[in-house]
PDB file of N, CA and C in Angstrom:
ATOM      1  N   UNK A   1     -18.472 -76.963  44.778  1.00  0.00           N
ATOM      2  CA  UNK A   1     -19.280 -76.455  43.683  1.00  0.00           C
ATOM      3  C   UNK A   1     -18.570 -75.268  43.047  1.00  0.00           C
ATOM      4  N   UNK A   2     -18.186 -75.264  41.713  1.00  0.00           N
ATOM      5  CA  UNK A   2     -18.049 -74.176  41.291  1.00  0.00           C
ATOM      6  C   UNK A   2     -18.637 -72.617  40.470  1.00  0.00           C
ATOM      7  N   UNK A   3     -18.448 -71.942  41.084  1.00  0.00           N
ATOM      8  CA  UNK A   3     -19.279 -70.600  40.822  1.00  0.00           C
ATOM      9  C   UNK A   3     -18.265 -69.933  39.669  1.00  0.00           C
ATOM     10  N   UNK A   4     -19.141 -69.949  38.447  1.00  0.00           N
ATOM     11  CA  UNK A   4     -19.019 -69.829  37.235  1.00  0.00           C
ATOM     12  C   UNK A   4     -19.859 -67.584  37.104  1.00  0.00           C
ATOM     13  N   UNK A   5     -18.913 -66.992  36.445  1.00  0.00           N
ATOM     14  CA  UNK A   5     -18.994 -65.657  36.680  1.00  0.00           C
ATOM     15  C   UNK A   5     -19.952 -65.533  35.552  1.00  0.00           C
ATOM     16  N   UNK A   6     -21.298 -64.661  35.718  1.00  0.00           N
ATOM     17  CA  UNK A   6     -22.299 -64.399  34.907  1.00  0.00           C
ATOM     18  C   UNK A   6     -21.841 -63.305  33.720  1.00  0.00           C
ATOM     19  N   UNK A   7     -21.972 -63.158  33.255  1.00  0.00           N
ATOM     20  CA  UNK A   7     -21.661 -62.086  31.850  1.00  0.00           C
ATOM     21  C   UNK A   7     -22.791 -62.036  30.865  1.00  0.00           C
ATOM     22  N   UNK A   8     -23.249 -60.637  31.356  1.00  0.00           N
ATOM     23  CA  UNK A   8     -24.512 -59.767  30.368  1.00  0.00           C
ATOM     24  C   UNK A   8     -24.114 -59.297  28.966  1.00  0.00           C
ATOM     25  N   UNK A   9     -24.668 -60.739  27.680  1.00  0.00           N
ATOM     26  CA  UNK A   9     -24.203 -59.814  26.634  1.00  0.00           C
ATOM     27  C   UNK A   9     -24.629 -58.573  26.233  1.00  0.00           C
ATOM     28  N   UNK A  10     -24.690 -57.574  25.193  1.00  0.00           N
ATOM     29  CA  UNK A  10     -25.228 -56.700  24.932  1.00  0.00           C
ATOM     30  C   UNK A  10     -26.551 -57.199  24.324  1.00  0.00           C
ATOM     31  N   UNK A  11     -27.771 -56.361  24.424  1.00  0.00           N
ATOM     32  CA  UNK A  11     -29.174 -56.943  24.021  1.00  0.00           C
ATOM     33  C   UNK A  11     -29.287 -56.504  22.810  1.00  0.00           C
ATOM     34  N   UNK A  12     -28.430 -55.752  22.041  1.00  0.00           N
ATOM     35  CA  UNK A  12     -29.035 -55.115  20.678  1.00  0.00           C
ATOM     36  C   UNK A  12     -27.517 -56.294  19.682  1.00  0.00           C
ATOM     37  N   UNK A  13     -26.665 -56.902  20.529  1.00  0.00           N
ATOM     38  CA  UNK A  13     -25.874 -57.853  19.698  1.00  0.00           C
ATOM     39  C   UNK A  13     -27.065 -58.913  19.862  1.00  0.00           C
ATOM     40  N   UNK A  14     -27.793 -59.361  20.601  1.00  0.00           N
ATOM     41  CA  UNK A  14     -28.732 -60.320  20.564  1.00  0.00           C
ATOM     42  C   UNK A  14     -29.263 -60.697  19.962  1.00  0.00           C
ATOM     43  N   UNK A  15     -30.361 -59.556  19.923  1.00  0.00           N
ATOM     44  CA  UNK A  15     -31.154 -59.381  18.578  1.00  0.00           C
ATOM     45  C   UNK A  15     -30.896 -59.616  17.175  1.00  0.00           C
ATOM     46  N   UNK A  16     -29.315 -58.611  17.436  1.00  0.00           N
ATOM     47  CA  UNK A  16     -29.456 -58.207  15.700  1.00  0.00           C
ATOM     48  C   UNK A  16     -28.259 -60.214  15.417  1.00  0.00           C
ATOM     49  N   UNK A  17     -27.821 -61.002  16.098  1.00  0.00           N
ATOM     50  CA  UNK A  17     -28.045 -62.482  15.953  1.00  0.00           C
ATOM     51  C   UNK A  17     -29.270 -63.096  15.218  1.00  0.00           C
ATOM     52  N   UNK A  18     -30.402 -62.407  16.185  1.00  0.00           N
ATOM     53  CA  UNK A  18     -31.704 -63.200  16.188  1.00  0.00           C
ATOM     54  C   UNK A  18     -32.271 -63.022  14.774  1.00  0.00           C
ATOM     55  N   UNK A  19     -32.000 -61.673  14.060  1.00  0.00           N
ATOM     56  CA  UNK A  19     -32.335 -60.867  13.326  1.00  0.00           C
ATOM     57  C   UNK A  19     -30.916 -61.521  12.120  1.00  0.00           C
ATOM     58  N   UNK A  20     -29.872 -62.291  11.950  1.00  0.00           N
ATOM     59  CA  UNK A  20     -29.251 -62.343  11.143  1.00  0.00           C
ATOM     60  C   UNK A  20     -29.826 -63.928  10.707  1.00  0.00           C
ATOM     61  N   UNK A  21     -30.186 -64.686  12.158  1.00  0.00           N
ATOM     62  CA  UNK A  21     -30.633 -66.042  11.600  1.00  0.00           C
ATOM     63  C   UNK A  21     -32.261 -66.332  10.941  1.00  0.00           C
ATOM     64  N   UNK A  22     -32.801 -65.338  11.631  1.00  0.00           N
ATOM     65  CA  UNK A  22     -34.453 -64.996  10.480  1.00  0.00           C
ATOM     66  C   UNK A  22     -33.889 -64.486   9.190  1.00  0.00           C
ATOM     67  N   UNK A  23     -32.615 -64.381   9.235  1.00  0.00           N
ATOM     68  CA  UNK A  23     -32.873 -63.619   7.523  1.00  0.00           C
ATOM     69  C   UNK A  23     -32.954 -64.385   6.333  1.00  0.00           C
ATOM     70  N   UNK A  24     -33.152 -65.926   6.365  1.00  0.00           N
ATOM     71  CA  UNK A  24     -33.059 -66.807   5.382  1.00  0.00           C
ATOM     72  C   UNK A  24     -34.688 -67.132   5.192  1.00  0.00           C
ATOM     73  N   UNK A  25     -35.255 -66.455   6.023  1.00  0.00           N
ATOM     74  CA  UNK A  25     -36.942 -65.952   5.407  1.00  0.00           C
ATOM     75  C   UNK A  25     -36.838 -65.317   4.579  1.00  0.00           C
ATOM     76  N   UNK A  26     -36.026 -64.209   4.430  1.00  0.00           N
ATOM     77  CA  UNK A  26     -36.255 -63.443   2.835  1.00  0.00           C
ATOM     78  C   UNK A  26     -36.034 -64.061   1.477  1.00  0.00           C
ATOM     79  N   UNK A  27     -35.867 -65.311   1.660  1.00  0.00           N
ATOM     80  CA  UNK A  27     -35.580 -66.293   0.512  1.00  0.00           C
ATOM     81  C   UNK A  27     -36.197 -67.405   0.581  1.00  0.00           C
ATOM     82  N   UNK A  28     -37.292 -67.914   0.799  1.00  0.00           N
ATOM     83  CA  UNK A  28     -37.975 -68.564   1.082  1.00  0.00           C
ATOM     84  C   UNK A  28     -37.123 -70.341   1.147  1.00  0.00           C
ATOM     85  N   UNK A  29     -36.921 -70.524   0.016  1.00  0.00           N
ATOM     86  CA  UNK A  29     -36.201 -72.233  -0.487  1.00  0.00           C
ATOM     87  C   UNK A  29     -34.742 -71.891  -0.183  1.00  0.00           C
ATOM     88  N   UNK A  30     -34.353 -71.091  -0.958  1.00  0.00           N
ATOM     89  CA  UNK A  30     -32.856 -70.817  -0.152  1.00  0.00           C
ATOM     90  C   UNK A  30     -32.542 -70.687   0.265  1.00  0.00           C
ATOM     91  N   UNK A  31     -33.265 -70.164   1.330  1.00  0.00           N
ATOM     92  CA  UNK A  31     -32.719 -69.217   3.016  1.00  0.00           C
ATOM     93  C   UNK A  31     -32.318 -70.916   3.778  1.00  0.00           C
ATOM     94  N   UNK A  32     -33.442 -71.845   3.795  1.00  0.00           N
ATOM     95  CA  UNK A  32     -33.535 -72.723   4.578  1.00  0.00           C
ATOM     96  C   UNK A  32     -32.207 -73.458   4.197  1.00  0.00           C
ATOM     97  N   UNK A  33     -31.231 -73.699   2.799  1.00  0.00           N
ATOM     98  CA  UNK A  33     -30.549 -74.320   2.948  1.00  0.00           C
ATOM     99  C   UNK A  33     -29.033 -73.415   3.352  1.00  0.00           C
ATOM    100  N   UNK A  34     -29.037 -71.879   3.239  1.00  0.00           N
ATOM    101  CA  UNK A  34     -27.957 -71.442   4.252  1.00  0.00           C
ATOM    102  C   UNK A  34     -28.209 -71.265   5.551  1.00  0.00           C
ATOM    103  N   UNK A  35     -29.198 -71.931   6.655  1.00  0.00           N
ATOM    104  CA  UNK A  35     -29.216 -72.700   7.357  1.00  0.00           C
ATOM    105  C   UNK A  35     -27.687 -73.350   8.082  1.00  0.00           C
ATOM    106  N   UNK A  36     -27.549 -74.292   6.838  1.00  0.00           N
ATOM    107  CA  UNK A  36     -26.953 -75.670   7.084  1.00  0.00           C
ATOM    108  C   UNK A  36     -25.330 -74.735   7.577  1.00  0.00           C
ATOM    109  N   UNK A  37     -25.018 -73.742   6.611  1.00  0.00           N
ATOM    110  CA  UNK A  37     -23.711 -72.785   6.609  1.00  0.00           C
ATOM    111  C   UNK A  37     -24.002 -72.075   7.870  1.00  0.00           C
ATOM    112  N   UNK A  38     -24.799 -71.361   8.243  1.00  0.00           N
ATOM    113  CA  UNK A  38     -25.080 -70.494   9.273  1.00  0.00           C
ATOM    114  C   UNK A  38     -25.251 -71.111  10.817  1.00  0.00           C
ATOM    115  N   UNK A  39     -26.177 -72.416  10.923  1.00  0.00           N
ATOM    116  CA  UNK A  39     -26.288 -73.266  12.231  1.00  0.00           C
ATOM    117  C   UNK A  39     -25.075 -73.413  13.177  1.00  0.00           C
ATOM    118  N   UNK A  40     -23.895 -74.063  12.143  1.00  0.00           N
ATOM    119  CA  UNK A  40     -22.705 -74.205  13.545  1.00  0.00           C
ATOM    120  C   UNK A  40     -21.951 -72.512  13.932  1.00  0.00           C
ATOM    121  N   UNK A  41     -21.923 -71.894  12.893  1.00  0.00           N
ATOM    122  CA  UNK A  41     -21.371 -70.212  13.000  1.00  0.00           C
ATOM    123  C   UNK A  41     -22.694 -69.658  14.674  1.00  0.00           C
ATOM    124  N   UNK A  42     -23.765 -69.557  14.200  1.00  0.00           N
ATOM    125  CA  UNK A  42     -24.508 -69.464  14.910  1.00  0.00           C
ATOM    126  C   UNK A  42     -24.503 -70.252  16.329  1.00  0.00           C
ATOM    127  N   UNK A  43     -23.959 -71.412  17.169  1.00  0.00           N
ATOM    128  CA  UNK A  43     -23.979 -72.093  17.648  1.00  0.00           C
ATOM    129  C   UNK A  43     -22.506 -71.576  18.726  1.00  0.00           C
ATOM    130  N   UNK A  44     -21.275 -71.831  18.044  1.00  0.00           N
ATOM    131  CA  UNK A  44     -20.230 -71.266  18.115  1.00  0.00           C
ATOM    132  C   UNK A  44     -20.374 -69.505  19.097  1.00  0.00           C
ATOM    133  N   UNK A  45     -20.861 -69.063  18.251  1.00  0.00           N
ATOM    134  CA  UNK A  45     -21.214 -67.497  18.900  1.00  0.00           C
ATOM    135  C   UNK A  45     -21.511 -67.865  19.670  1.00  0.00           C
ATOM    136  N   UNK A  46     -22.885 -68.605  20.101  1.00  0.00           N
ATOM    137  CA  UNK A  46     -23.932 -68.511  21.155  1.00  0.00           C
ATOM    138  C   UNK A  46     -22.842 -68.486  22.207  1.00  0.00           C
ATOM    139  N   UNK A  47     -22.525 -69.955  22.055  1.00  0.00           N
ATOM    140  CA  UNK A  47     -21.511 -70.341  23.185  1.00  0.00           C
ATOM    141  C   UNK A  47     -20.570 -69.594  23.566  1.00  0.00           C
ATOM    142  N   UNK A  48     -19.700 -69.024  22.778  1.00  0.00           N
ATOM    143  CA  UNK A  48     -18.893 -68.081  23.337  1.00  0.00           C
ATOM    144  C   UNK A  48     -19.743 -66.939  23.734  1.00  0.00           C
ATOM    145  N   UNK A  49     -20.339 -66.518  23.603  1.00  0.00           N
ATOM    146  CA  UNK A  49     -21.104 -65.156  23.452  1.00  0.00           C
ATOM    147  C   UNK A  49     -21.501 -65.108  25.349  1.00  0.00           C
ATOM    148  N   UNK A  50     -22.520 -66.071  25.993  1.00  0.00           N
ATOM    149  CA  UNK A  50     -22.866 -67.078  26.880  1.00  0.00           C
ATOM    150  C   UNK A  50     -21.729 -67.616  28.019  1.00  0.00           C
ATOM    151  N   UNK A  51     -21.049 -68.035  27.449  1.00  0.00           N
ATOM    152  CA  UNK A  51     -20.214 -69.232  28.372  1.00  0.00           C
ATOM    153  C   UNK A  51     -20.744 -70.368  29.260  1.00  0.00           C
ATOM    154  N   UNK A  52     -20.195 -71.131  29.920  1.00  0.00           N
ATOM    155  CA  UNK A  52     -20.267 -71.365  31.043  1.00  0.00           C
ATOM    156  C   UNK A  52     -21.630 -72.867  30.273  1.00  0.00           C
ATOM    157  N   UNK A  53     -22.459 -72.968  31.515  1.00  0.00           N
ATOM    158  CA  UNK A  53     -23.874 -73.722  31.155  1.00  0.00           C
ATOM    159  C   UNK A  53     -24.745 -73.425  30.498  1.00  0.00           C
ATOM    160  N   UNK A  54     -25.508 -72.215  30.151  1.00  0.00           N
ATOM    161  CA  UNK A  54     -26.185 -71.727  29.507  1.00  0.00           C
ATOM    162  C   UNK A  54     -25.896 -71.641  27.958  1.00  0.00           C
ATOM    163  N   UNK A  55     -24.239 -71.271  28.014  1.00  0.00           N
ATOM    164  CA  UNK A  55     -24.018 -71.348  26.972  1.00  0.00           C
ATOM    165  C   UNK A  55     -23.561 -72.612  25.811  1.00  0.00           C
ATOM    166  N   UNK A  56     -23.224 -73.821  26.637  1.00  0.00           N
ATOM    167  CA  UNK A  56     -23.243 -74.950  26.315  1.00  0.00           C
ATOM    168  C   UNK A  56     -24.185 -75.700  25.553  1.00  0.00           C
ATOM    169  N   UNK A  57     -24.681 -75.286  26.535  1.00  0.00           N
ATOM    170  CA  UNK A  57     -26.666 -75.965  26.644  1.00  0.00           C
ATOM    171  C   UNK A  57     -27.133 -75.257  25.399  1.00  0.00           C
ATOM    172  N   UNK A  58     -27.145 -73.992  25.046  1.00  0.00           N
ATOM    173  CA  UNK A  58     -28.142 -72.967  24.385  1.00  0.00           C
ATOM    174  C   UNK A  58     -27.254 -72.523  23.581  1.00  0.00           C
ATOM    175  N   UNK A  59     -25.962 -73.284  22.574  1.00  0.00           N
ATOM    176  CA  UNK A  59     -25.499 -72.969  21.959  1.00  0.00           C
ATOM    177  C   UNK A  59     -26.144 -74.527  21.039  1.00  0.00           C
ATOM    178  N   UNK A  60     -25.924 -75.388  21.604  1.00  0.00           N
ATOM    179  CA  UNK A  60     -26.403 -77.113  21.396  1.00  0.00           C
ATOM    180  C   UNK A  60     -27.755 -76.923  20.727  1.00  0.00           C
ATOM    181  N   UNK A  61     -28.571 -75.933  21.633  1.00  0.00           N
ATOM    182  CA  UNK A  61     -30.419 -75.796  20.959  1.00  0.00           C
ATOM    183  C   UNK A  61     -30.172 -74.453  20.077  1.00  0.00           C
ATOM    184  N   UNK A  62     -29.403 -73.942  20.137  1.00  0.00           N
ATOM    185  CA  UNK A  62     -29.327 -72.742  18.957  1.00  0.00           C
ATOM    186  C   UNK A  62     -29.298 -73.845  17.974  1.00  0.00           C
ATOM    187  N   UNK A  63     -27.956 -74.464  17.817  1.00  0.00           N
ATOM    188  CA  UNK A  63     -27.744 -75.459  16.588  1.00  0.00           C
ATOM    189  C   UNK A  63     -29.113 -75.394  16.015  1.00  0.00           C
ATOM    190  N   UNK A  64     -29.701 -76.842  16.633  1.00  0.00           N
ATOM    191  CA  UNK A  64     -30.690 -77.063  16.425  1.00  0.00           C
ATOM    192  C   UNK A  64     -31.798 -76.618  15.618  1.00  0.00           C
ATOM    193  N   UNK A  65     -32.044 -75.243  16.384  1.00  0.00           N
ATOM    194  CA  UNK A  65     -33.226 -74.413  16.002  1.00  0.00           C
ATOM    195  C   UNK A  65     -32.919 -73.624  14.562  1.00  0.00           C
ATOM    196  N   UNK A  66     -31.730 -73.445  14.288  1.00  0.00           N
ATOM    197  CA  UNK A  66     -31.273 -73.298  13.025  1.00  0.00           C
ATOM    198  C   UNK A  66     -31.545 -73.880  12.195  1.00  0.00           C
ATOM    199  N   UNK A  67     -31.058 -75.290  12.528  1.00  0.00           N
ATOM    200  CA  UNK A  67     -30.852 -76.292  11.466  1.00  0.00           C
ATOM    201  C   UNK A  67     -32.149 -77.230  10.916  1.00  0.00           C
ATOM    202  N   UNK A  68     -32.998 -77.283  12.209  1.00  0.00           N
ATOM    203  CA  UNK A  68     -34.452 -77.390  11.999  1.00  0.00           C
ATOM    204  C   UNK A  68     -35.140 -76.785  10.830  1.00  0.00           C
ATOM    205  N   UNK A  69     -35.848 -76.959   9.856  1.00  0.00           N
ATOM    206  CA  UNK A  69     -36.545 -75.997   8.680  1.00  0.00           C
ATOM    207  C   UNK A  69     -37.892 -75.162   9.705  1.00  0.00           C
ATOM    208  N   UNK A  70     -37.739 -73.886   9.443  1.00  0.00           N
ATOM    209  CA  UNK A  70     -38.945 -73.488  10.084  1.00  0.00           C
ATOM    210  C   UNK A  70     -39.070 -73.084  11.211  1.00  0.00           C
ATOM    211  N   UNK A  71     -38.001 -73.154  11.883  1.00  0.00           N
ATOM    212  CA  UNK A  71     -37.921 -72.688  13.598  1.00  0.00           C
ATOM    213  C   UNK A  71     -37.131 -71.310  13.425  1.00  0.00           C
ATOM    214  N   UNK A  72     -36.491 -70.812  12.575  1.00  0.00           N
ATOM    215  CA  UNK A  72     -35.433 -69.547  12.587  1.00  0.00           C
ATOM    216  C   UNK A  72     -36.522 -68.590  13.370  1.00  0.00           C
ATOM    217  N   UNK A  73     -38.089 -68.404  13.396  1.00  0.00           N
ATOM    218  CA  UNK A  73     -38.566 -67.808  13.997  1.00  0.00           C
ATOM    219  C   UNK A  73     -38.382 -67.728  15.581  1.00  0.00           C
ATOM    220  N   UNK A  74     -37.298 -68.620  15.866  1.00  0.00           N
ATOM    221  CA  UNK A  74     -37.290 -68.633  17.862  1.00  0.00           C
ATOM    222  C   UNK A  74     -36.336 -67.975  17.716  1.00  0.00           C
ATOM    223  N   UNK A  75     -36.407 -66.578  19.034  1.00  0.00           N
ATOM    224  CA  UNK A  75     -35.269 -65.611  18.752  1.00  0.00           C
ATOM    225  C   UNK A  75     -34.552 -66.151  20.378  1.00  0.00           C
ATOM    226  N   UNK A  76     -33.414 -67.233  20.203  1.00  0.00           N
ATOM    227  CA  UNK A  76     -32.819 -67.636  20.652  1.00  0.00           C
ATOM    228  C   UNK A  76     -31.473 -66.573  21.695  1.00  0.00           C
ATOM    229  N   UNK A  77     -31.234 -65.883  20.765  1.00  0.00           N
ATOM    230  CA  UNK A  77     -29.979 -65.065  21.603  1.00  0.00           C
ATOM    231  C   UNK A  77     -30.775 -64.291  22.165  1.00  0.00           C
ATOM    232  N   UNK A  78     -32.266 -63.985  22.185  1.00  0.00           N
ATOM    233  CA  UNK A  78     -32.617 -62.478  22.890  1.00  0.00           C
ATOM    234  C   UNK A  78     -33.758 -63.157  24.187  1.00  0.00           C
ATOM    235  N   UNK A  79     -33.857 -64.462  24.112  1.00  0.00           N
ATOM    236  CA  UNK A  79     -34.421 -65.676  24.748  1.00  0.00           C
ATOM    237  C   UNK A  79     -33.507 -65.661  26.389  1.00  0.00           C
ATOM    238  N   UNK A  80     -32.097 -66.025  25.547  1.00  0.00           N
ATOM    239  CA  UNK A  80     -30.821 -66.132  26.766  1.00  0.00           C
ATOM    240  C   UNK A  80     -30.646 -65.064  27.646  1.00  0.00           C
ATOM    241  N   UNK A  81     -30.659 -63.985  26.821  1.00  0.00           N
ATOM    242  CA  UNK A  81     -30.575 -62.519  27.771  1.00  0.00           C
ATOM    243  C   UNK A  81     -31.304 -62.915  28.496  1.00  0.00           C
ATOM    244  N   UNK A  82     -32.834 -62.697  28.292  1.00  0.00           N
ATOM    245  CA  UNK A  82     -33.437 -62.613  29.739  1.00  0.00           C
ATOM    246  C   UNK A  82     -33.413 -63.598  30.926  1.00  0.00           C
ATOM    247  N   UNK A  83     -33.043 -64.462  30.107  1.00  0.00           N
ATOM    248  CA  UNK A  83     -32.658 -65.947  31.263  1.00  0.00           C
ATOM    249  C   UNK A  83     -31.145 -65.042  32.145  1.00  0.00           C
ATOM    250  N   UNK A  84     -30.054 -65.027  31.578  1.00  0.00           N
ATOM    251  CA  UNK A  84     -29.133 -64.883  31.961  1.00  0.00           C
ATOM    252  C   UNK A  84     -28.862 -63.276  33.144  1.00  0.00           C
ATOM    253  N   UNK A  85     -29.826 -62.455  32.153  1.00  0.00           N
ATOM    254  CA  UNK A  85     -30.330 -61.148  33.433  1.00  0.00           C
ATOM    255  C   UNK A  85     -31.293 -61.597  34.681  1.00  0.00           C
ATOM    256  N   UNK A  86     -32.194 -62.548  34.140  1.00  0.00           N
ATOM    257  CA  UNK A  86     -33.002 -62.724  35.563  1.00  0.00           C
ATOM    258  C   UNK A  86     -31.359 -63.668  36.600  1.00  0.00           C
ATOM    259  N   UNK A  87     -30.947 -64.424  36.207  1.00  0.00           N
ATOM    260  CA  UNK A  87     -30.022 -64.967  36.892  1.00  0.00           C
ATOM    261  C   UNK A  87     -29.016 -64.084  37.557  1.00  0.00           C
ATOM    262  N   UNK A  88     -28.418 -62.957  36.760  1.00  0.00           N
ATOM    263  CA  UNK A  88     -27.578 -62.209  37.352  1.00  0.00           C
ATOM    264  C   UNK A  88     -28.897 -61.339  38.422  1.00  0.00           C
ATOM    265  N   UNK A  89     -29.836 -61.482  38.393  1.00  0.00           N
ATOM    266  CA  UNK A  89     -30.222 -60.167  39.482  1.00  0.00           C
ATOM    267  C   UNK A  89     -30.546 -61.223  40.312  1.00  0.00           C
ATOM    268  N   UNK A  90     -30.943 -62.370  40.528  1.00  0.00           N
ATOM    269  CA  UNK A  90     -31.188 -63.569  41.581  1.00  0.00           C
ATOM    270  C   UNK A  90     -29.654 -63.524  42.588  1.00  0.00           C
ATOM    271  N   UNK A  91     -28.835 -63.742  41.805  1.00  0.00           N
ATOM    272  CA  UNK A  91     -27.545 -63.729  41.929  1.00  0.00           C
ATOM    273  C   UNK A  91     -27.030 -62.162  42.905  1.00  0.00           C
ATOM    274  N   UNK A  92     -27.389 -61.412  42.602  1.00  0.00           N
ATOM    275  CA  UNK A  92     -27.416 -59.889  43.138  1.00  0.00           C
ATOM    276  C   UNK A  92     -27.987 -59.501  44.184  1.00  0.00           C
ATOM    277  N   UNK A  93     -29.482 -60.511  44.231  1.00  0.00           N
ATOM    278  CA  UNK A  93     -30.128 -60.372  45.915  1.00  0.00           C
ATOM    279  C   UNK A  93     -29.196 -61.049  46.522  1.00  0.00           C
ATOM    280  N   UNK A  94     -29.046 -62.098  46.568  1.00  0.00           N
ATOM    281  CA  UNK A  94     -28.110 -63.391  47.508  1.00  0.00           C
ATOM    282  C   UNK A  94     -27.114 -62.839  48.027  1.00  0.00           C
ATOM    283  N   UNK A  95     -26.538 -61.803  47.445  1.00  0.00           N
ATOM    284  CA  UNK A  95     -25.428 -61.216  47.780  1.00  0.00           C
ATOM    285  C   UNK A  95     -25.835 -60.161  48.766  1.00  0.00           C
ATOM    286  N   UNK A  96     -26.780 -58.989  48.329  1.00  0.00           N
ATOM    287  CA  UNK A  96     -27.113 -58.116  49.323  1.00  0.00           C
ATOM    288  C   UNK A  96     -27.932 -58.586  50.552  1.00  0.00           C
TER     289      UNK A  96
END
């Protein structure tokens, strides 16, 4: 089995992600179609941002939730943090 090294992004790069892909609410009809420009940029990050499974996985449903009309409201990168912190401190008992 291989043990894949956890990496805590920063929570205020998270956000302000979460906070760049809601911003096509301030344009109601237009926002939704830079979307289509923003989804794989958005996706790309995740994954690198992430790595590993989580980031695979939750770069794949970032897509998605982008590209979906109407979902930009799921704050996806600030979603992962807490997944990826509860994992690193699970990860942190096992050890001690």
């Amino acid at each position: 089995m291989k043990t894949e090294k956890l990496i805590l992004p920063n929570i205020t790069l998270c956000i302000v992600m979460d906070l760049v892909g809601m911003a096509s609410y301030v344009f109601p009809v237009i926002g939704e179609y830079s979307d289509i420009a923003w989804a794989p940029i958005s996706a790309l990050i995740f994954t690198k941002l992430f790595g590993g499974r989580l980031g695979t996985i939750g770069g794949i449903l970032n897509f998605l939730e982008e590209i979906v009309p109407f979902t930009d409201i799921i704050p996806s990168f600030t979603i992962a943090w807490f997944i990826r912190k509860r994992a690193m401190e699970k990860a942190a008992k096992v050890i001690m």
